[in-house]
C-alpha atoms as a PDB file:
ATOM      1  CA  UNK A   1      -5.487  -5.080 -12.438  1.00  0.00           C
ATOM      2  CA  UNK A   2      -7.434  -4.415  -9.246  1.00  0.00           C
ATOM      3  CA  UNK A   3      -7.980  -0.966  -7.545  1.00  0.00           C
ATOM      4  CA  UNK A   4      -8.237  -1.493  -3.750  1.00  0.00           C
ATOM      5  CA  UNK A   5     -10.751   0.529  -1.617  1.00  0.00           C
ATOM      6  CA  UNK A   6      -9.467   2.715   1.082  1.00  0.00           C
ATOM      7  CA  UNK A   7     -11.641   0.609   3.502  1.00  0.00           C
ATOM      8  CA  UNK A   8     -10.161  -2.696   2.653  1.00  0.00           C
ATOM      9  CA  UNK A   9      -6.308  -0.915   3.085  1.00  0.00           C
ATOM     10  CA  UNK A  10      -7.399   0.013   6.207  1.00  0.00           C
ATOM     11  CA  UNK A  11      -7.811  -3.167   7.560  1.00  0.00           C
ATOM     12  CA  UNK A  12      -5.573  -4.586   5.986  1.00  0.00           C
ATOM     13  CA  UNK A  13      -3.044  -3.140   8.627  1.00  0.00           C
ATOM     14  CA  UNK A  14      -5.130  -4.025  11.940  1.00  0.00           C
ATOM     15  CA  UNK A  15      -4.368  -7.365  13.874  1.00  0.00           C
ATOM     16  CA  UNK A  16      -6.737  -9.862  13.006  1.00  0.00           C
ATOM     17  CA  UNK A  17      -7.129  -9.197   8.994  1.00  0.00           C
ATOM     18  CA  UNK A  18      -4.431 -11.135   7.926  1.00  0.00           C
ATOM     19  CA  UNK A  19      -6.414 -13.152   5.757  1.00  0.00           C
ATOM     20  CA  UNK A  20      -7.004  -9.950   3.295  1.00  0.00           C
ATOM     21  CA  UNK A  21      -3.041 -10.470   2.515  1.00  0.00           C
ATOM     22  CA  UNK A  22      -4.046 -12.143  -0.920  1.00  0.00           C
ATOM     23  CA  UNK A  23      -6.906  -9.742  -1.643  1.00  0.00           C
ATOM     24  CA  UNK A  24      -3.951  -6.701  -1.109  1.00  0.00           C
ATOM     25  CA  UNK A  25      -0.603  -7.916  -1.701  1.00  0.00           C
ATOM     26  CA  UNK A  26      -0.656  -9.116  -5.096  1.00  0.00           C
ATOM     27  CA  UNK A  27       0.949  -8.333  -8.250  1.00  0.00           C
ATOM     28  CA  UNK A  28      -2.017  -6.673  -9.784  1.00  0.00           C
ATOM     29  CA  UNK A  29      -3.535  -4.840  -7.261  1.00  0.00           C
ATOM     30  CA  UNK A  30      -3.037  -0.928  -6.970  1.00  0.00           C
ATOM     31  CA  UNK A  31      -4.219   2.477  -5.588  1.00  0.00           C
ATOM     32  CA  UNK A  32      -4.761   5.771  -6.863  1.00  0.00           C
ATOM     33  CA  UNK A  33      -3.113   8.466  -4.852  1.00  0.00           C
ATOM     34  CA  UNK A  34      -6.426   9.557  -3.359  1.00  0.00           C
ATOM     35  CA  UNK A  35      -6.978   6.324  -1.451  1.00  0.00           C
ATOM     36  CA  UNK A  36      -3.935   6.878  -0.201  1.00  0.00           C
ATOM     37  CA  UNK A  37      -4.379  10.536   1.182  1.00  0.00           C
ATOM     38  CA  UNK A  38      -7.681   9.027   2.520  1.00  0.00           C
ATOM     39  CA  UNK A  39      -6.103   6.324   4.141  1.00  0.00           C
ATOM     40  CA  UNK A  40      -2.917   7.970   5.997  1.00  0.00           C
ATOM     41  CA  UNK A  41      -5.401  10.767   7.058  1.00  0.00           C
ATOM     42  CA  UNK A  42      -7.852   8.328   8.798  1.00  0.00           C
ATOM     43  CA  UNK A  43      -8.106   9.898  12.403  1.00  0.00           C
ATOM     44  CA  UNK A  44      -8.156   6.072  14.005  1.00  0.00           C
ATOM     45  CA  UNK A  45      -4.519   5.038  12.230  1.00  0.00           C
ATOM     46  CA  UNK A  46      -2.032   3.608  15.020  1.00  0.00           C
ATOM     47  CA  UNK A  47       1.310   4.976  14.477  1.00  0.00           C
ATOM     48  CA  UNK A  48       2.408   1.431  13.573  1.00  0.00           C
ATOM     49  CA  UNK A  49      -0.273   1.101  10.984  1.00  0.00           C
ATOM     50  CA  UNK A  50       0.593   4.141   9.719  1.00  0.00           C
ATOM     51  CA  UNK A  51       4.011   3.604   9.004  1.00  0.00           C
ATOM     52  CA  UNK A  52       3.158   0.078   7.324  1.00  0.00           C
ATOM     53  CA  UNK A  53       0.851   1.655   5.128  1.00  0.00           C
ATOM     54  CA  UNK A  54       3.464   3.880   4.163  1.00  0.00           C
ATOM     55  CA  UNK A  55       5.808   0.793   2.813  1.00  0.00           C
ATOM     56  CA  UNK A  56       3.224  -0.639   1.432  1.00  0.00           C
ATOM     57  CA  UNK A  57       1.954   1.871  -0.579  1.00  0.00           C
ATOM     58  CA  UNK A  58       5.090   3.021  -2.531  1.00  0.00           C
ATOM     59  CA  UNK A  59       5.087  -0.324  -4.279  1.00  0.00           C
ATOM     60  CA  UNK A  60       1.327  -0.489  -5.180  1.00  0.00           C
ATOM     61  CA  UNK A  61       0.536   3.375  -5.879  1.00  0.00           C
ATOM     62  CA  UNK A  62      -1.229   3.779  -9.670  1.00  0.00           C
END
């Protein structure tokens, strides 16, 4: 299992960082509910980011 930094999330949803797709979208990688408080109340989120993040993290929440 990995635990994913709120960092790497982060980036994970800006253009240009597709290449952390297999870092963050694998079967074993997770987040603990902090990380994602941290990351949906980052002040710099686009909406559109935001709402990604939001899919994404139902399926990958520890």
């Amino acid at each position: 299992m990995r635990l994913i930094d709120s960092n790497l999330i982060i980036y994970f949803a800006k253009p240009g960082f597709e290449w952390l797709n297999s870092h963050v979208q694998t079967l074993d990688s997770h987040f603990s509910a902090l990380t994602k408080i941290e990351v949906l109340g980052y002040h710099q989120l686009q909406p559109r980011e935001k709402t990604f993040l939001k899919l994404i993290s139902t399926a990958s929440l520890l």
